[in-house]
C-alpha atoms as a PDB file:
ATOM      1  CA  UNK A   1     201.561 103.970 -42.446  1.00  0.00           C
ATOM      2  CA  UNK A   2     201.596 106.820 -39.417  1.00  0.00           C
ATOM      3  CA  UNK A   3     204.153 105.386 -37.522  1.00  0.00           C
ATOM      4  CA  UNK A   4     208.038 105.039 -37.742  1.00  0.00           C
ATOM      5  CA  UNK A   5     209.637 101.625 -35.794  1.00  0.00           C
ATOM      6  CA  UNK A   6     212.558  99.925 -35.899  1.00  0.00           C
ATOM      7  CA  UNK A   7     213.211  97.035 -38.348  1.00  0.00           C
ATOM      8  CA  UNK A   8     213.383  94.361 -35.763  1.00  0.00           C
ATOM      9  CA  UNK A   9     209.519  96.093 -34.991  1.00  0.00           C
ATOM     10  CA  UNK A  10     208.640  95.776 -38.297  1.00  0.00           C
ATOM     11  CA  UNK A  11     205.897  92.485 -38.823  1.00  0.00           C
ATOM     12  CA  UNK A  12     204.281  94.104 -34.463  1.00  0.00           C
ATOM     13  CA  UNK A  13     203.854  97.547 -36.495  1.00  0.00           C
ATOM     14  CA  UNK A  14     202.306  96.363 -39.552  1.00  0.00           C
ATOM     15  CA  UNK A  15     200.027  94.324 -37.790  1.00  0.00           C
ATOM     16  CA  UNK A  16     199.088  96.913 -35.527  1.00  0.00           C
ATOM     17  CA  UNK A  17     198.680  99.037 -38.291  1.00  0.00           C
ATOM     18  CA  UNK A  18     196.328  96.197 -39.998  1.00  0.00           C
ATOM     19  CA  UNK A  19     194.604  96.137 -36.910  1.00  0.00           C
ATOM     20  CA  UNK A  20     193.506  99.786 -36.344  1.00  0.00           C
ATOM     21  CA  UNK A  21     192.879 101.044 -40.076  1.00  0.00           C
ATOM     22  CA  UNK A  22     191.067 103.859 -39.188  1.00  0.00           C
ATOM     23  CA  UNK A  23     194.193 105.535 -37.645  1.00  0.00           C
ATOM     24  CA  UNK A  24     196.822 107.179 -39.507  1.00  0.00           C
ATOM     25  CA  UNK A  25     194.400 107.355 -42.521  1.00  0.00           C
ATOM     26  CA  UNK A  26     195.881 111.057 -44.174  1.00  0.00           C
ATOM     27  CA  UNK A  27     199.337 109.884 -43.519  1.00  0.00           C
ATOM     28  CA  UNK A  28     198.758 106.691 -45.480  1.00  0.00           C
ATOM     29  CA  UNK A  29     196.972 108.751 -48.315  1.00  0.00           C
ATOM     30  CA  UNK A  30     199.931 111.335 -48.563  1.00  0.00           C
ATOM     31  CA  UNK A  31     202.186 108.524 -48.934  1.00  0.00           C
ATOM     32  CA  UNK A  32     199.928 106.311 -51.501  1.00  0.00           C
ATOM     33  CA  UNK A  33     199.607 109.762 -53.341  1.00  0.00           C
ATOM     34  CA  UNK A  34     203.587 110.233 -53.388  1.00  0.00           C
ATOM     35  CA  UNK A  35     204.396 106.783 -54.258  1.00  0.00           C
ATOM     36  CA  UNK A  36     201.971 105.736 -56.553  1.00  0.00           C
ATOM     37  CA  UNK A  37     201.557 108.726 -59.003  1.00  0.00           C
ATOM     38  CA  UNK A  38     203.381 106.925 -61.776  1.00  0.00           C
ATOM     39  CA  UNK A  39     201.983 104.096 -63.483  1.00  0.00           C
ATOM     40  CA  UNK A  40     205.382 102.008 -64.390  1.00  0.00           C
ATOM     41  CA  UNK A  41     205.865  99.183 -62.367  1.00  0.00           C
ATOM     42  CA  UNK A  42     207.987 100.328 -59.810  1.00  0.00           C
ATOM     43  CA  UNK A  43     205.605 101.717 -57.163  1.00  0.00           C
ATOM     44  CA  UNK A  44     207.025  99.169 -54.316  1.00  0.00           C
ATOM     45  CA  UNK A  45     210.525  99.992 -55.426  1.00  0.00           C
ATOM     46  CA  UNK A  46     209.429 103.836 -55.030  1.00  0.00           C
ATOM     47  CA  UNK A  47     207.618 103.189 -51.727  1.00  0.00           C
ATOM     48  CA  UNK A  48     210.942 101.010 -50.507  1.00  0.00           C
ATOM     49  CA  UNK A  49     213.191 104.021 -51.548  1.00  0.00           C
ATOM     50  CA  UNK A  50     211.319 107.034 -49.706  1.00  0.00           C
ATOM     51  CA  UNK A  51     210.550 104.690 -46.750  1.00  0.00           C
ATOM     52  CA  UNK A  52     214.510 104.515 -46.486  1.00  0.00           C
ATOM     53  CA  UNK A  53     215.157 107.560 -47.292  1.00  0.00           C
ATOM     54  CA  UNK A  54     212.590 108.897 -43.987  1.00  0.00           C
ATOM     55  CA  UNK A  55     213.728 106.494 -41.995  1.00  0.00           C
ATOM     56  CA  UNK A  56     217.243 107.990 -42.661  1.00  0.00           C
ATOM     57  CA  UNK A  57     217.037 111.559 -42.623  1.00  0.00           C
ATOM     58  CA  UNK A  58     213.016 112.153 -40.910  1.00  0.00           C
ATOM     59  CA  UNK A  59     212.244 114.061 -44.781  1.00  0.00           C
ATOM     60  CA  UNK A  60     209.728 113.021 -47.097  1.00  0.00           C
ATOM     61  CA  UNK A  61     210.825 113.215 -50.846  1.00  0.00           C
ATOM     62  CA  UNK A  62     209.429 112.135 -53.500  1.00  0.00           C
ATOM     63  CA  UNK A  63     211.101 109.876 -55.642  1.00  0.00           C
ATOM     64  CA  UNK A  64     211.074 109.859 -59.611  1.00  0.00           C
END
């Protein structure tokens, strides 16, 4: 979504987010573009993983 918070700052960022949607907009399209690529059923599992995975180690990956 643009922004990286803590997971206790979670539902405050989303709703930030939700309220200023015409920030962050590439940022959201580079992710929507990474994570939804693959028509299978498992684009919020994919989006879960490589949110994790940045949140752990600040690098963007796609996952397969």
């Amino acid at each position: 979504m643009g922004r990286v918070t803590e997971p206790e700052d979670l539902r405050e960022t989303v709703l930030d987010v939700l309220q200023h949607p015409d920030q962050h907009t590439d940022e959201r399209r580079y992710w929507a573009e990474q994570s939804c690529w693959k028509a299978d059923g498992k684009t919020c599992e994919r989006l879960a993983e490589m949110i994790a995975q940045y949140l752990s180690h600040q690098v963007v990956k796609q996952i397969d």
